[in-house]
Protein backbone atom coordinates (compact mmCIF):
# COMPACT_ATOMS: atom_id res chain seq x y z
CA UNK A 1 -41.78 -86.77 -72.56
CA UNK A 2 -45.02 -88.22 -74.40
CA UNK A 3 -44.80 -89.57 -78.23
CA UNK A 4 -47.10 -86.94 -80.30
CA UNK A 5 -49.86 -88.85 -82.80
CA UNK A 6 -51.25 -86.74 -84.16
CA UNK A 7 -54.61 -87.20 -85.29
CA UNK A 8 -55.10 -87.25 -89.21
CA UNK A 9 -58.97 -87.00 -88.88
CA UNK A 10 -58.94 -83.37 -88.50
CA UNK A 11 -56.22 -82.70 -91.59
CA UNK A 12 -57.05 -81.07 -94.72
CA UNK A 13 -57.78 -83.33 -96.69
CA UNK A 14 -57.92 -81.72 -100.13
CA UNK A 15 -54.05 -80.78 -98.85
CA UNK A 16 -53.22 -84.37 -97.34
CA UNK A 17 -50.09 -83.85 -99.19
CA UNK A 18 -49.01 -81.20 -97.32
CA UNK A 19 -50.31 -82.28 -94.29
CA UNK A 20 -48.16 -85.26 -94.12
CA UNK A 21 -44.91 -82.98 -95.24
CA UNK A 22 -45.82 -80.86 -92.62
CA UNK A 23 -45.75 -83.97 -90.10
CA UNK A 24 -42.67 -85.41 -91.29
CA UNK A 25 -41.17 -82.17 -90.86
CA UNK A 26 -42.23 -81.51 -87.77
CA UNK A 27 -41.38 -83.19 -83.91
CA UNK A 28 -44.78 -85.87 -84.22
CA UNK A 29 -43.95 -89.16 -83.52
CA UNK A 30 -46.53 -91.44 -84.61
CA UNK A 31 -49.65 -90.38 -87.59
CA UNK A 32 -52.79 -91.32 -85.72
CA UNK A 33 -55.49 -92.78 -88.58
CA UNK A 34 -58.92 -93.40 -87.51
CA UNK A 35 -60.91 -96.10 -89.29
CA UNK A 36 -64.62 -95.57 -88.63
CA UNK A 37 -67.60 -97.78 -90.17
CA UNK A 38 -70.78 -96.03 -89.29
CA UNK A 39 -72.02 -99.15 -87.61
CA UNK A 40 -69.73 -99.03 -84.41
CA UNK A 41 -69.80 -95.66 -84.63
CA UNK A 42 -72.30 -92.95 -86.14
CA UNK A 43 -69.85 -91.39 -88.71
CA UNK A 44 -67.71 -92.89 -91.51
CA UNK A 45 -64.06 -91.77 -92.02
CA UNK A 46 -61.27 -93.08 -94.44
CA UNK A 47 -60.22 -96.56 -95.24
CA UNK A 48 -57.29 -98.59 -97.00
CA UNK A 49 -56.38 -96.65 -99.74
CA UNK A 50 -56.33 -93.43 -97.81
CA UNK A 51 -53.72 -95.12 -95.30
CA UNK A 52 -51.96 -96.82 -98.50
CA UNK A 53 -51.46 -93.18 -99.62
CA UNK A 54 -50.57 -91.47 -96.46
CA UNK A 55 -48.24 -94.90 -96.00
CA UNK A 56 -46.09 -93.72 -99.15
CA UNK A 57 -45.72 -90.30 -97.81
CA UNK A 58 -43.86 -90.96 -94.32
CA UNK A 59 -41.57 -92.92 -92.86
CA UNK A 60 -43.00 -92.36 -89.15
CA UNK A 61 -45.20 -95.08 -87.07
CA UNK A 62 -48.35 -95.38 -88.53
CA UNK A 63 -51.15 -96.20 -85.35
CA UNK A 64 -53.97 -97.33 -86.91
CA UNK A 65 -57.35 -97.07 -84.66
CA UNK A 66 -60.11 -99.45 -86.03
CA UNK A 67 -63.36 -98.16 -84.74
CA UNK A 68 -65.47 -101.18 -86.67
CA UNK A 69 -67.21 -103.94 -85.72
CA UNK A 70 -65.76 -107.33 -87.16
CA UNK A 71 -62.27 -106.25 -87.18
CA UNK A 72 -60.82 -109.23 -88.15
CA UNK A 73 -62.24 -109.21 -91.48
CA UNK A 74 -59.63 -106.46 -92.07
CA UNK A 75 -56.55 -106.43 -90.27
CA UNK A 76 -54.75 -108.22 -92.32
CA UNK A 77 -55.65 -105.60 -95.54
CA UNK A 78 -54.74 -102.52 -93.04
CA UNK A 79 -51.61 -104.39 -91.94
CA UNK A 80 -50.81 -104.62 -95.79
CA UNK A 81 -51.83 -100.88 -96.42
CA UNK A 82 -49.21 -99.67 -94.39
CA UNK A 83 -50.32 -100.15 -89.86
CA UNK A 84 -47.20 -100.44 -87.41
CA UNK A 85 -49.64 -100.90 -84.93
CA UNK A 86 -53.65 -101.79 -85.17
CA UNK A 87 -55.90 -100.71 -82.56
CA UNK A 88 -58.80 -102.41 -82.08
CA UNK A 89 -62.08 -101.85 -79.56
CA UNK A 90 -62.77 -103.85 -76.36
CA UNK A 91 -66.27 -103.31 -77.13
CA UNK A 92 -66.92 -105.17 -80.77
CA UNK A 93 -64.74 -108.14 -80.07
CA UNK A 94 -65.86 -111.34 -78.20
CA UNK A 95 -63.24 -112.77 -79.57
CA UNK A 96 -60.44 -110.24 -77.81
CA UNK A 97 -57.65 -112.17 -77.25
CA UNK A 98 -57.69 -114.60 -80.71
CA UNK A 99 -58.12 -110.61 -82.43
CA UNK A 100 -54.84 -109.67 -80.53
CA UNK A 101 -53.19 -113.15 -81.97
CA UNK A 102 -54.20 -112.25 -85.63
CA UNK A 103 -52.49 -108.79 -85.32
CA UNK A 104 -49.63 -110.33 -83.47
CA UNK A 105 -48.85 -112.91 -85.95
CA UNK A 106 -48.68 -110.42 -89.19
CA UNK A 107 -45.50 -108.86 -87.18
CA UNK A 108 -47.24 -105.62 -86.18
CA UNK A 109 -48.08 -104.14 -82.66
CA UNK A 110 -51.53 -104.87 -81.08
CA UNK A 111 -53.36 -102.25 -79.48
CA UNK A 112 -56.73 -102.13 -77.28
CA UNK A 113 -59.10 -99.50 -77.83
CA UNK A 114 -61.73 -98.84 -74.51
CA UNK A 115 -64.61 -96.27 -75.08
CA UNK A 116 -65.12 -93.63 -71.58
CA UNK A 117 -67.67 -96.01 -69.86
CA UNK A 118 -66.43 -99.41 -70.55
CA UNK A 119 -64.69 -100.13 -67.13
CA UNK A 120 -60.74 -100.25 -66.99
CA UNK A 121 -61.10 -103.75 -65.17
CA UNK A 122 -62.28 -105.55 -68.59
CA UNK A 123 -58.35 -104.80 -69.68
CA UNK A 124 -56.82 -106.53 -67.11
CA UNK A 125 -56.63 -109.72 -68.64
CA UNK A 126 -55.36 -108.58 -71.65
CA UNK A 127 -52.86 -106.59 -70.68
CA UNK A 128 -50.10 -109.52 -70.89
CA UNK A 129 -50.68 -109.63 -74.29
CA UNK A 130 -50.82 -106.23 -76.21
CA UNK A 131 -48.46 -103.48 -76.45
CA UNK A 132 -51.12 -100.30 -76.05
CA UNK A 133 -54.61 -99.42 -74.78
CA UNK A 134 -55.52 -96.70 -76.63
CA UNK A 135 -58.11 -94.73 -73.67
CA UNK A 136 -60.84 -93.06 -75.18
CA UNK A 137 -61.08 -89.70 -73.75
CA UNK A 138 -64.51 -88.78 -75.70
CA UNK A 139 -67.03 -90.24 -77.19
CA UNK A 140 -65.35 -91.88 -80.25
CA UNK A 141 -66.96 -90.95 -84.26
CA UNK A 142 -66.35 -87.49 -84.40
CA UNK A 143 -63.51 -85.34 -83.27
CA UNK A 144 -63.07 -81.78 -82.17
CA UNK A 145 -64.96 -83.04 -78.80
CA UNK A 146 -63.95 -81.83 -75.57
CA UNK A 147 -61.81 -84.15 -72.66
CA UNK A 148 -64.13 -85.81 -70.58
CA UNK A 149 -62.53 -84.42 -67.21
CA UNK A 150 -63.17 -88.49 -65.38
CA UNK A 151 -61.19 -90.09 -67.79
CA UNK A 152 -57.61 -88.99 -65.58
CA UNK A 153 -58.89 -91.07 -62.86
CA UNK A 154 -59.36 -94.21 -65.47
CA UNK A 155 -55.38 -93.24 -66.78
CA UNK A 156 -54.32 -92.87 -63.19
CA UNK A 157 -56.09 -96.66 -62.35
CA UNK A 158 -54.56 -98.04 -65.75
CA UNK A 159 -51.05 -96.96 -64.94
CA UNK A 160 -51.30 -97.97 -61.46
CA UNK A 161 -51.37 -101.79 -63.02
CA UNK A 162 -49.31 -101.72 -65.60
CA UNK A 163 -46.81 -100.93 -63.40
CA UNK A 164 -47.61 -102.83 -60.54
CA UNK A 165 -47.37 -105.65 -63.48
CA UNK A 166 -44.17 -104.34 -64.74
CA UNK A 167 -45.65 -104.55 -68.22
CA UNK A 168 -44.25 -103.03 -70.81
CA UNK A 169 -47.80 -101.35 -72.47
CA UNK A 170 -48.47 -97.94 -73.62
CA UNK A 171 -50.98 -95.61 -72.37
CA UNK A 172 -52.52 -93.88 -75.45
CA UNK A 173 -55.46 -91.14 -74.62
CA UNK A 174 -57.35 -90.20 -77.63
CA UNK A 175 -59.83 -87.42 -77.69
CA UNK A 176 -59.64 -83.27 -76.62
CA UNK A 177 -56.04 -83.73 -75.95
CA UNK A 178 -54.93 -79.44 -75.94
CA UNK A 179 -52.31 -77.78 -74.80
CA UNK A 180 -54.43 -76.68 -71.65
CA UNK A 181 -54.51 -80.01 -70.29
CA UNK A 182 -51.82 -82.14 -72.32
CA UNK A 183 -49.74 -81.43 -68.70
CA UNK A 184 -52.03 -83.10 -66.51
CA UNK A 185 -53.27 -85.99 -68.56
CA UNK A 186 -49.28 -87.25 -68.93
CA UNK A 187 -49.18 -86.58 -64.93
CA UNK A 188 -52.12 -88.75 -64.54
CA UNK A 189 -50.04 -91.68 -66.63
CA UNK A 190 -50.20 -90.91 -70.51
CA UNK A 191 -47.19 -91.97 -72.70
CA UNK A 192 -49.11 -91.03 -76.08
CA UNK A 193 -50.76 -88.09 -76.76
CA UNK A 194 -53.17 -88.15 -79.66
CA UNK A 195 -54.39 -84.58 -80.88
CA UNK A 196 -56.25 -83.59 -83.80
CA UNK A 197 -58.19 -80.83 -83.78
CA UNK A 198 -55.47 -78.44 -81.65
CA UNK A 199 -52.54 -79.18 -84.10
CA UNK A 200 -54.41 -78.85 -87.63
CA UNK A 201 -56.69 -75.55 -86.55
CA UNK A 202 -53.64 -74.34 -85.36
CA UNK A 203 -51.83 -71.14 -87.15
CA UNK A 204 -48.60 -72.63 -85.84
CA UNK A 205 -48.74 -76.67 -86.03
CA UNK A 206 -45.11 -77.51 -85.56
CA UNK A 207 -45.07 -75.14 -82.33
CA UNK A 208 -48.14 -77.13 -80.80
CA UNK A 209 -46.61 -79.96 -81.36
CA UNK A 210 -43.38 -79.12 -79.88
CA UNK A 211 -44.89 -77.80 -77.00
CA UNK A 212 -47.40 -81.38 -76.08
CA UNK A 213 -43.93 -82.53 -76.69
CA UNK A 214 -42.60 -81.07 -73.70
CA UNK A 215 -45.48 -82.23 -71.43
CA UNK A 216 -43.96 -83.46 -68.03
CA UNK A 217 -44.87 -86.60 -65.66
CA UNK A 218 -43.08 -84.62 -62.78
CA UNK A 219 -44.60 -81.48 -61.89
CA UNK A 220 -41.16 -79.75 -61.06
CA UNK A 221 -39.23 -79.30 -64.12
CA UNK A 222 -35.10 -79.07 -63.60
């Protein structure tokens, strides 16, 4: 059974009130908030005070994904607005493992974001050190985007060394997560499903979410 995050970026935001009642309220696990610069990536999102207000309204695990470059300039302000956990990308930081240490020594989980071409292998020495990779599934900056089908062979790899490390890291996929293919993807190795766009279009939110709940690693059901 996966944890649900889901993903904030596609909420109403003139109703962000609501949105996060109708969360807290609902069988979600984690609030997925996406921190985008418009350097990293071509779009610009919501920042601290957003996630200082959505902070106050829930008591659930707040998985913060920072899609900037210079990360560390930051963490310790998003770690103050209100982040459980800080995700942060493979790709801006030469500096990976003393970026993990920052977020590690504020008390918070550290995540690793990787974007759909960056190869799996560049995690491997890492893995030791952070609790989650957070596998891009699309392109990241925008969302609504569809699954990009290759990315269940990169879970599949990913899960295959985690636990052939016995290490206790999440699998995170982020990006077209529906309920068409939520199935497969947490077959292929997913523990966290992050879903935007197919919970907050939906007329029904709380039953999508209850039913990417369900989502099996075994593909008989007793």
């Amino acid at each position: 059974m996966p944890l649900i995050a889901p993903s904030l970026l596609s909420a109403n935001f003139l109703q962000l009130g609501e949105e996060c009642r109708m969360l807290n309220e609902s069988a979600a696990d984690w609030f997925h908030l996406d921190v985008m610069d418009g350097r990293f990536v071509p779009n610009i999102s919501f920042g601290i005070p957003v996630i200082s207000a959505i902070r106050k309204a829930t008591k659930k695990f707040c998985d913060v994904h920072l899609m900037i470059v210079e990360p560390e300039k930051y963490i310790e302000a998003f770690k103050k607005a209100g982040a459980d956990l800080i995700s942060i990308h493979i790709e801006t930081c030469p500096h990976l493992h003393r970026n993990i240490q920052q977020i590690k020594s504020l008390g918070i989980k550290a995540g690793v974001a990787i974007n759909p071409h960056t190869p799996v292998e560049s995690l491997y020495d890492i893995l030791g050190d952070i609790d989650l990779v957070n596998m891009m599934s699309v392109n990241p900056g925008f969302g609504g985007q569809e699954f990009i089908p290759h990315t269940l062979k990169r879970i599949e790899k990913l899960r295959e060394k985690i636990d052939l490390e016995n290490l206790p890291v999440l699998i995170e996929v982020d990006g077209g997560v529906t309920l068409e293919n939520g199935e497969e993807i947490v077959r292929s190795g997913a523990d966290v499903l992050v879903a935007g766009h197919t919970i907050f279009s939906a007329h029904d939110p709380h039953a999508v979410i209850a039913s990417l709940k369900k989502m099996s690693r075994f593909a008989i059901q007793g």
